[in-house]
Protein backbone atom coordinates (compact mmCIF):
# COMPACT_ATOMS: atom_id res chain seq x y z
CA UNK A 1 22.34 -5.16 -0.57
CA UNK A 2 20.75 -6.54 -3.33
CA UNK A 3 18.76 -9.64 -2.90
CA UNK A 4 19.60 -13.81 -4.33
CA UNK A 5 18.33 -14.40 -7.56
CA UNK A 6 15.90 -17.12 -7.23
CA UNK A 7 12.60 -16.01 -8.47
CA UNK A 8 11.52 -13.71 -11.24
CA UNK A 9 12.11 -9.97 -10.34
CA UNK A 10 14.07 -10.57 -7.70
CA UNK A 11 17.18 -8.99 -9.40
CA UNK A 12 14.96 -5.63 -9.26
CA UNK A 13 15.06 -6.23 -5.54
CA UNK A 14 16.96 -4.29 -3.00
CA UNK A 15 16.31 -5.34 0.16
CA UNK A 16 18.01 -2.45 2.13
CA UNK A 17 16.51 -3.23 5.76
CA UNK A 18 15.39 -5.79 7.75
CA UNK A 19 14.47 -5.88 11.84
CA UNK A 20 13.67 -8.44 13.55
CA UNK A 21 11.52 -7.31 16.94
CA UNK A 22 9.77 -9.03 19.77
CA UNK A 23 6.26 -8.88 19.14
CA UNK A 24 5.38 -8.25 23.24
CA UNK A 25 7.44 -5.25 23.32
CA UNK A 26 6.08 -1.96 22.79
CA UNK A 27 6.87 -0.12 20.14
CA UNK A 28 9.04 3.18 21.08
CA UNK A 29 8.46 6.60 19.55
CA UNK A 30 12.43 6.82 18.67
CA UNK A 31 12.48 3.40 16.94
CA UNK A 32 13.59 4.03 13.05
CA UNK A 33 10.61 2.77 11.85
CA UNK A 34 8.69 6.08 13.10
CA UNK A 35 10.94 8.07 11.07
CA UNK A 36 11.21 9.28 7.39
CA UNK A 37 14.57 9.54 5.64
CA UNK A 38 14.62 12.77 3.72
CA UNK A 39 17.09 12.01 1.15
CA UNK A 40 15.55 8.97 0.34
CA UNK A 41 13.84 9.34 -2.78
CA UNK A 42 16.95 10.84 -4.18
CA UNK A 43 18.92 7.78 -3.00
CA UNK A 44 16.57 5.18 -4.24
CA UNK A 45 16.43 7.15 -8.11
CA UNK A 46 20.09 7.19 -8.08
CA UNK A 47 20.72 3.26 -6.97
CA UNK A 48 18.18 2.60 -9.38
CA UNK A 49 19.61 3.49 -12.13
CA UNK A 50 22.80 1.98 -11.26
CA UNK A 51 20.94 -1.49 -11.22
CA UNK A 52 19.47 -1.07 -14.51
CA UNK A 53 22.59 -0.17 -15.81
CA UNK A 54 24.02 -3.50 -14.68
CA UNK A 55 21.87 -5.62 -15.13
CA UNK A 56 21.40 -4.50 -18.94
CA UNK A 57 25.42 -4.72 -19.58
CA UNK A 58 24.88 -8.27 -17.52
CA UNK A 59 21.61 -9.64 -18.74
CA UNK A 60 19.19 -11.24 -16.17
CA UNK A 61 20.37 -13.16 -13.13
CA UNK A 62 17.88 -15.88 -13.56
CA UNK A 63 17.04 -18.17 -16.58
CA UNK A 64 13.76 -20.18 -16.58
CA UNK A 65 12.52 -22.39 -19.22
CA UNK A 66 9.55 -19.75 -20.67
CA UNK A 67 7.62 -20.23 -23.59
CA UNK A 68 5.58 -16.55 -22.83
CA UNK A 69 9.11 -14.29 -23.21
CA UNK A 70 6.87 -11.58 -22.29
CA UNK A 71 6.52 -12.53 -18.60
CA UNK A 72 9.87 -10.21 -18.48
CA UNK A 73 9.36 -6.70 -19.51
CA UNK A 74 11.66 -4.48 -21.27
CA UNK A 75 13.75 -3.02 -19.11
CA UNK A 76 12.96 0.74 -19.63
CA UNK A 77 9.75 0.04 -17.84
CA UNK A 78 10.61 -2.30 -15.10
CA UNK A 79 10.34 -0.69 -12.01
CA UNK A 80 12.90 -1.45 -8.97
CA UNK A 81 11.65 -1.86 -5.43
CA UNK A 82 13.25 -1.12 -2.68
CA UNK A 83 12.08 -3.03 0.45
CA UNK A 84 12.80 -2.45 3.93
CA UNK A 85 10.69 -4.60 6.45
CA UNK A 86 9.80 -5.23 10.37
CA UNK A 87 9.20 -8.52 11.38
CA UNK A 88 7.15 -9.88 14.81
CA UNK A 89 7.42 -13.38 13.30
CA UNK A 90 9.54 -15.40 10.83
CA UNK A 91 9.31 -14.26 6.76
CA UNK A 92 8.03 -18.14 5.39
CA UNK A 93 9.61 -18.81 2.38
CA UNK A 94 7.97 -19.54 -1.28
CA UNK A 95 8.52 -23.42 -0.28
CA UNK A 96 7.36 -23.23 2.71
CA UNK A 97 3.97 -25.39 2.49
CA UNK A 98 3.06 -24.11 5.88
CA UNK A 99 1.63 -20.83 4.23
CA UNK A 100 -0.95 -22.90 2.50
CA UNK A 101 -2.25 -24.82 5.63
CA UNK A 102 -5.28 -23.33 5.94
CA UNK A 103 -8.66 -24.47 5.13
CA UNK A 104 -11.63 -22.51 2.72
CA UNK A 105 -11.74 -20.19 0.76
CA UNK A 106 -8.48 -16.98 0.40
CA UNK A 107 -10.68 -13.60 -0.40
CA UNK A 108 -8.81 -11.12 -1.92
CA UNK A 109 -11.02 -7.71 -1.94
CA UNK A 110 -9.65 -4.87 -4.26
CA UNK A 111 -10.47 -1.32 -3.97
CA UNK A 112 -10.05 1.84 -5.71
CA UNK A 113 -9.02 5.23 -5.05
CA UNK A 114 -10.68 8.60 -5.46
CA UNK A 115 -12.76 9.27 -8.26
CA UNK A 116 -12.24 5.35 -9.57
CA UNK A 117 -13.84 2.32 -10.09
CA UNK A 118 -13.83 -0.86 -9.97
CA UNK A 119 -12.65 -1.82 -12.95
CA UNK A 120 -8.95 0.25 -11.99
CA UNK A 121 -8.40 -3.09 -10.29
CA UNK A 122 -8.50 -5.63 -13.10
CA UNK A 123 -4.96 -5.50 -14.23
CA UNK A 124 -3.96 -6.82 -10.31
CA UNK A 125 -6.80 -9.06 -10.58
CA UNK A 126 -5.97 -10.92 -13.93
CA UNK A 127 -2.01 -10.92 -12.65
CA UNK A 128 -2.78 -11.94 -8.96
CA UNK A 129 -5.26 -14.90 -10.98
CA UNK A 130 -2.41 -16.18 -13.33
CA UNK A 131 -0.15 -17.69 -10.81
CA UNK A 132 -3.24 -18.10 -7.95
CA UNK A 133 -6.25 -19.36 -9.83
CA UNK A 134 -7.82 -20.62 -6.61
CA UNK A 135 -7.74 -16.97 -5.04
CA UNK A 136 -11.28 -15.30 -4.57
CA UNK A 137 -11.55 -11.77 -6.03
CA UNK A 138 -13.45 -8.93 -5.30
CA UNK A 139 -13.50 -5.65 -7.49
CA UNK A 140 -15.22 -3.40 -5.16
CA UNK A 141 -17.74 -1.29 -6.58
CA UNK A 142 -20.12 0.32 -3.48
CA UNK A 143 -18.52 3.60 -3.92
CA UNK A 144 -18.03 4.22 -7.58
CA UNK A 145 -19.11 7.88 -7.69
CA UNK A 146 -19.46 8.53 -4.16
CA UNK A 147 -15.85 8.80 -3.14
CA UNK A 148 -16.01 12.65 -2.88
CA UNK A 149 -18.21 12.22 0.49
CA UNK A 150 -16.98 10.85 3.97
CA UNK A 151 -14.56 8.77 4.55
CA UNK A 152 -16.42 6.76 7.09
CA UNK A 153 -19.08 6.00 5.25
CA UNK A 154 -17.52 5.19 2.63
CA UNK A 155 -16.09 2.52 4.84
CA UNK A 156 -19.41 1.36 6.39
CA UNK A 157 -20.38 0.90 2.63
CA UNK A 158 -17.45 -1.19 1.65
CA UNK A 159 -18.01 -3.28 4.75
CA UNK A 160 -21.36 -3.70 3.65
CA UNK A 161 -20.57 -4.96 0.73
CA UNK A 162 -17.89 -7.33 1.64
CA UNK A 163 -19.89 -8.89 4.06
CA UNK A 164 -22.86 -9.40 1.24
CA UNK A 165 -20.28 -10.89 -0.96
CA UNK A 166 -18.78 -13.85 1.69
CA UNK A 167 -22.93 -14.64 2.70
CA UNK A 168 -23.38 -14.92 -1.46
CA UNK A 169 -20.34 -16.35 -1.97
CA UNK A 170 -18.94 -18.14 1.29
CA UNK A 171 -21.51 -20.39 2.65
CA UNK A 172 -21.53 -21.53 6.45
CA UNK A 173 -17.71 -21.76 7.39
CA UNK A 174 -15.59 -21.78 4.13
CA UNK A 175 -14.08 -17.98 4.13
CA UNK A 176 -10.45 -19.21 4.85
CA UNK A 177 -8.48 -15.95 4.95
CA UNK A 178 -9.61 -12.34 4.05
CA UNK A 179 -7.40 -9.73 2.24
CA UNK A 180 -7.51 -6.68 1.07
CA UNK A 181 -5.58 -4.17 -1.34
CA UNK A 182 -6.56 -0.70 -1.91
CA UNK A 183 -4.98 1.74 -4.49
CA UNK A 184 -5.00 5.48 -3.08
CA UNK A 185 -7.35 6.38 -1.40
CA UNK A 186 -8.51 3.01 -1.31
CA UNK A 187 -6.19 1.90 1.13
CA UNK A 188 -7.69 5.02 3.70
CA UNK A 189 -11.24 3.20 3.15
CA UNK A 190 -10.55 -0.46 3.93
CA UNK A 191 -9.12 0.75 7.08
CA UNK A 192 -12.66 2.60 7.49
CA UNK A 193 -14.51 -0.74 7.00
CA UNK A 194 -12.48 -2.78 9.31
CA UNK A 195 -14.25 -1.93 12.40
CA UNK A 196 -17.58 -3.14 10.77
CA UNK A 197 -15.71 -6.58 9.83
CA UNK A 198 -14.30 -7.58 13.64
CA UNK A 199 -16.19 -10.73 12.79
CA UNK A 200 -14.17 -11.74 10.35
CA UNK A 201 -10.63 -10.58 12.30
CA UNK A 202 -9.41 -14.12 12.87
CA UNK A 203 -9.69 -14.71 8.99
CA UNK A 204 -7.54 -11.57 8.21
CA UNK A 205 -4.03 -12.54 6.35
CA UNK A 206 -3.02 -9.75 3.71
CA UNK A 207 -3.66 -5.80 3.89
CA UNK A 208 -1.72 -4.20 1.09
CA UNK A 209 -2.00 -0.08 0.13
CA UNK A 210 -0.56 1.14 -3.15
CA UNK A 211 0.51 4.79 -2.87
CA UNK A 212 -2.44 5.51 -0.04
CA UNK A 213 -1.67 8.74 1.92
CA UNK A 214 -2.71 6.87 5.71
CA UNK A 215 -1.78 10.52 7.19
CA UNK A 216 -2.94 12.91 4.69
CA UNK A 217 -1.35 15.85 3.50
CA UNK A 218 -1.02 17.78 6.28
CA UNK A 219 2.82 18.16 5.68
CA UNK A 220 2.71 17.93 2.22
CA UNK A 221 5.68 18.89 0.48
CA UNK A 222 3.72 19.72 -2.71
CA UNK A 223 2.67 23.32 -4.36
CA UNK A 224 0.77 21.78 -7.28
CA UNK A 225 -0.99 19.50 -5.39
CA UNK A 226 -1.64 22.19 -2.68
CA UNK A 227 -3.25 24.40 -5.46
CA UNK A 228 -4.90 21.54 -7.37
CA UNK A 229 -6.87 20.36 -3.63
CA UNK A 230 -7.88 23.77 -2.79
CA UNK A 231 -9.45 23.99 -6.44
CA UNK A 232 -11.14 20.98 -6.17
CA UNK A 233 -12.21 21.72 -2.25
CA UNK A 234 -13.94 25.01 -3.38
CA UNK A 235 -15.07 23.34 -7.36
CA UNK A 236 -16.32 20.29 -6.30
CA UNK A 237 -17.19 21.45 -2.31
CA UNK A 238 -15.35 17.36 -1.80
CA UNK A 239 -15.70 16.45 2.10
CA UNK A 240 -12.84 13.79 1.47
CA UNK A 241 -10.05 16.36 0.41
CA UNK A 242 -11.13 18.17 3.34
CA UNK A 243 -11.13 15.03 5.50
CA UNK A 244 -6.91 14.27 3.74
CA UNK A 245 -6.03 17.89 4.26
CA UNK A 246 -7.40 17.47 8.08
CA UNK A 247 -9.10 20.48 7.75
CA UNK A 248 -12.41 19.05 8.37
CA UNK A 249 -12.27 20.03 12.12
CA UNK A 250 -10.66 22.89 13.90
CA UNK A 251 -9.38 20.25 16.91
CA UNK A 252 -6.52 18.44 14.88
CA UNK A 253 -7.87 15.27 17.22
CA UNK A 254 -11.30 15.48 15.72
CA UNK A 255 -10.48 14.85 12.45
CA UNK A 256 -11.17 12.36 10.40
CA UNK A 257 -7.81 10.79 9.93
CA UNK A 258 -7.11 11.22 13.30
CA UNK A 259 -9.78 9.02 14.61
CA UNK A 260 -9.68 6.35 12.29
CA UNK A 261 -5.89 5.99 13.70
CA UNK A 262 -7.48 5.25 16.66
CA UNK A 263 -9.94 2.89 15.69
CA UNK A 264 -8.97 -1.22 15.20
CA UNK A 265 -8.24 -3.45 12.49
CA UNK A 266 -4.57 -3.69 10.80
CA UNK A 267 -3.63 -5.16 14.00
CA UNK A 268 -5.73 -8.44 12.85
CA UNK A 269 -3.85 -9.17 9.67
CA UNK A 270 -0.83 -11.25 9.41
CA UNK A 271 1.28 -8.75 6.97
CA UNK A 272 0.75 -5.48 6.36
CA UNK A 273 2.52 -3.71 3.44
CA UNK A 274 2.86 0.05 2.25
CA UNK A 275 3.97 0.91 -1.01
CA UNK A 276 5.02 4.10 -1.65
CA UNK A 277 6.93 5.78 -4.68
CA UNK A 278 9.08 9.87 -4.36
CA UNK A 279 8.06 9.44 -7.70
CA UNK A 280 3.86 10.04 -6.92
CA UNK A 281 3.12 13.78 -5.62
CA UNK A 282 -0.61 12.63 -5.45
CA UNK A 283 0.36 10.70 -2.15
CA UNK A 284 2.96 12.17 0.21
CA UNK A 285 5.93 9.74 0.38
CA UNK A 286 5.94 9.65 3.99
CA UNK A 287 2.23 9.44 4.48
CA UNK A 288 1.85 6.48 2.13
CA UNK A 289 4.90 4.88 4.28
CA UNK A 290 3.54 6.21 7.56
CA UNK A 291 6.91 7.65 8.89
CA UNK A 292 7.28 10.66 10.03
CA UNK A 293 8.51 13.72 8.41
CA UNK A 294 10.93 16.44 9.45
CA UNK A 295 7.96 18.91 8.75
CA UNK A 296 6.25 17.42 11.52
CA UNK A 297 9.20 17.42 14.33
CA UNK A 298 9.06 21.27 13.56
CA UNK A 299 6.07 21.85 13.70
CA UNK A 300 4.94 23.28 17.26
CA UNK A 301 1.26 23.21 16.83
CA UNK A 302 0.28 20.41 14.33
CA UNK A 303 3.30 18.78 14.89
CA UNK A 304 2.90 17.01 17.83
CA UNK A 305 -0.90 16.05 17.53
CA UNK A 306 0.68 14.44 13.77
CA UNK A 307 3.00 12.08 15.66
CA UNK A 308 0.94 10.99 17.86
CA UNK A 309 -1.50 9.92 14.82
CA UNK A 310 1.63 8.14 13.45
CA UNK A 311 1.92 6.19 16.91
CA UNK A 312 -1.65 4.94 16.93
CA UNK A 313 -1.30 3.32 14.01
CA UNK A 314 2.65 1.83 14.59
CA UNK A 315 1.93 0.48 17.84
CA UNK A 316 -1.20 -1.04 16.91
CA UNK A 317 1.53 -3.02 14.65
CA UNK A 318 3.98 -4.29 16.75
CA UNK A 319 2.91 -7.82 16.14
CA UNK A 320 2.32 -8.05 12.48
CA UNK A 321 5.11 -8.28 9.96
CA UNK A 322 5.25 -4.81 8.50
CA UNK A 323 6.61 -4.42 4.81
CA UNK A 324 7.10 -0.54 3.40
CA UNK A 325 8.44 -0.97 -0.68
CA UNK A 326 9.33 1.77 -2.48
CA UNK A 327 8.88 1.59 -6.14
CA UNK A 328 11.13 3.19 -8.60
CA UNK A 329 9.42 3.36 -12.24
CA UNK A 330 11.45 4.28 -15.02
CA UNK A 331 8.97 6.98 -16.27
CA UNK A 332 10.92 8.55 -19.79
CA UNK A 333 8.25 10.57 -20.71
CA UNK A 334 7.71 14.29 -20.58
CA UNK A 335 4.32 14.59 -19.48
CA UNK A 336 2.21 17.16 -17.50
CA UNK A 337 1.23 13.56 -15.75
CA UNK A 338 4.67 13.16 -14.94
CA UNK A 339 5.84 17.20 -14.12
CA UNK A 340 2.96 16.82 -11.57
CA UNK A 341 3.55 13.53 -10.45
CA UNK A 342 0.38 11.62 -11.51
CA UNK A 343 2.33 9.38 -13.84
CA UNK A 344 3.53 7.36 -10.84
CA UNK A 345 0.37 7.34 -9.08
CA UNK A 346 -1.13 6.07 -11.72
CA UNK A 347 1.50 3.02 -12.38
CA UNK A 348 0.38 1.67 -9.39
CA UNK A 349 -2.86 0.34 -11.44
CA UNK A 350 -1.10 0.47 -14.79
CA UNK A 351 2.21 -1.41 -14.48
CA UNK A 352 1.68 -4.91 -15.05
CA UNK A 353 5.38 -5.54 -14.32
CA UNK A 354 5.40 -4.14 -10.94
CA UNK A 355 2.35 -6.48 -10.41
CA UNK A 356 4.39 -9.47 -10.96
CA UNK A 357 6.78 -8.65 -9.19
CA UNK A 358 4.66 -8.24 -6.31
CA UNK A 359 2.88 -11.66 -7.27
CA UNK A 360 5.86 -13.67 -7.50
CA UNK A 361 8.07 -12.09 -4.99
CA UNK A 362 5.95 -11.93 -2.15
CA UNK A 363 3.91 -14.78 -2.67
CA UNK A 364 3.38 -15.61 0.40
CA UNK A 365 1.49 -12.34 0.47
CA UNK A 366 -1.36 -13.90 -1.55
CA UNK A 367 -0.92 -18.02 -0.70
């Protein structure tokens, strides 16, 4: 079902599941959130398109009194999301005031992905600073050019650096809340610093991933990116592809990404929420999600030892209002970005409307 019009974007909206769950209970292995829908990429392209076409033989749902017309993009490159979301606690409401009653400073820390840098975040930090001037912002920069190395340190550096940043910037007790949002593999490396932030775990409010592959690419459905990471293991000898492929230890359990599922910190934040796109082949659909695959039920060996990495992290949720979007972009171009499926992955940081979307839509995300 497609969502009320009442703030920009929403038309662009389909909200296509919601649950409602008591946050004592344990999560089960055969709830629906665990698992991936197949057909699902297919289904969102196809709806998609559908809702552009209406919307452009109906015009825009909402009217607002604008003098920038450009706030709405043309609609060959407005993405549609498709949200589906598990709540331990009541969704406030862009009126509610009660998602402002908090005291301090709101830090927003931004981080890139592989091979990035801190300037990849600037587009979400000039949108996210347009409607919340107040917000502090972080660009993360302690691992431009080290993020072919591990994945834990990389995460002991970011903490590092986050923690500098509230001494230098939030004196005695005025860090309010503390979010973060990391692009690729960015997302993977916040949860790395968390452990070396417990300090700061009653302050957490916002953890947001765009397009991060949380459980690698063991199952990955992809030949070309197959054959482009076992180029770039053997080119550029890169620890972190090993670490993603989870081929960094012969005991599946010993792995990187396996025990960073095991270690704390998205349990501390408020909201946690996964964005994802079929469209990106540079991060598994269902690993960005984390849901799990059909590859995985099949699998014997790997299989098993792949759920259970799913489970660690799920469970560790089942108080925390969990949001997985989907984006659709309308890509039109014939690209060797777009044959390979960089062109989405790359939206993520380049699509200004799918940032204000996010901004306005899910504000309470970043009150």
């Amino acid at each position: 079902t497609v969502s009320t019009q009442s703030t920009w974007g929403d038309e662009f909206i389909v909200r296509s599941f919601t649950k409602m769950r008591n946050p004592t209970e344990a999560l089960s292995i055969n709830d629906t959130v665990f698992y991936f829908n197949q057909r699902m990429g297919e289904e969102h392209r196809e709806e998609a398109s559908k809702l552009r076409q209406r919307v452009q033989s109906t015009g825009p749902c909402i009217k607002l009194n604008l003098l920038d017309m450009e706030m709405f993009p043309r609609l060959e490159v407005q993405p549609v999301l498709f949200e589906s979301k598990v709540l331990a606690r009541p969704e406030p409401s862009s009126e509610d005031l009660s998602i402002y009653d908090y005291t301090g400073l709101h830090l927003f820390v931004l981080v890139h992905g592989f091979q990035g840098n801190s300037f990849d975040m600037k587009l979400f930090k000039n949108t996210l600073l347009q409607l919340h001037p107040e917000l502090l912002i972080l660009c993360a920069a302690s691992n431009e050019d080290n993020t072919d190395g591990d994945i834990l340190d990389m995460g002991a550096r970011l903490a590092s650096e986050v923690t500098n940043f509230i001494k230098d910037n939030c004196p005695g007790t005025s860090l309010g809340r503390l979010s973060f949002v990391g692009h690729s593999l960015g997302g993977i490396i916040i949860r790395a610093a968390l452990p070396h932030l417990e300090e700061y775990r009653e302050k957490m409010y916002t953890y947001m991933s765009l397009s991060s592959p949380h459980l690698g690419y063991l199952f990955n459905s992809s030949s070309i990116i197959d054959a482009g990471m076992w180029i770039l293991q053997r080119w550029k000898k890169s620890l972190v592809l090993n670490q993603l492929g989870m081929s960094d230890n012969v005991q599946v359990k010993e792995t990187i990404l396996y025990r960073l599922s095991e270690m704390p910190g998205l349990s501390w934040f408020k909201q946690v929420a996964l964005c994802s796109s079929y469209q990106d082949r540079y991060a598994p659909h269902d690993s960005a999600r984390i849901e799990i695959n059909k590859a995985a039920t099949e699998d014997r060996e790997k299989g098993p030892i792949y759920i259970q990495m799913t489970k660690n992290i799920l469970e560790g949720l089942a108080a925390v209002n969990v949001y997985r979007l989907d984006i659709n972009f309308r890509i039109t171009e014939n690209s060797i970005d777009s044959l390979i499926g960089r062109a989405a992955h790359i939206l993520f940081l380049e699509s200004q409307a799918l940032m204000r979307m996010l901004v306005h839509c899910y504000g309470h995300f970043f009150a």
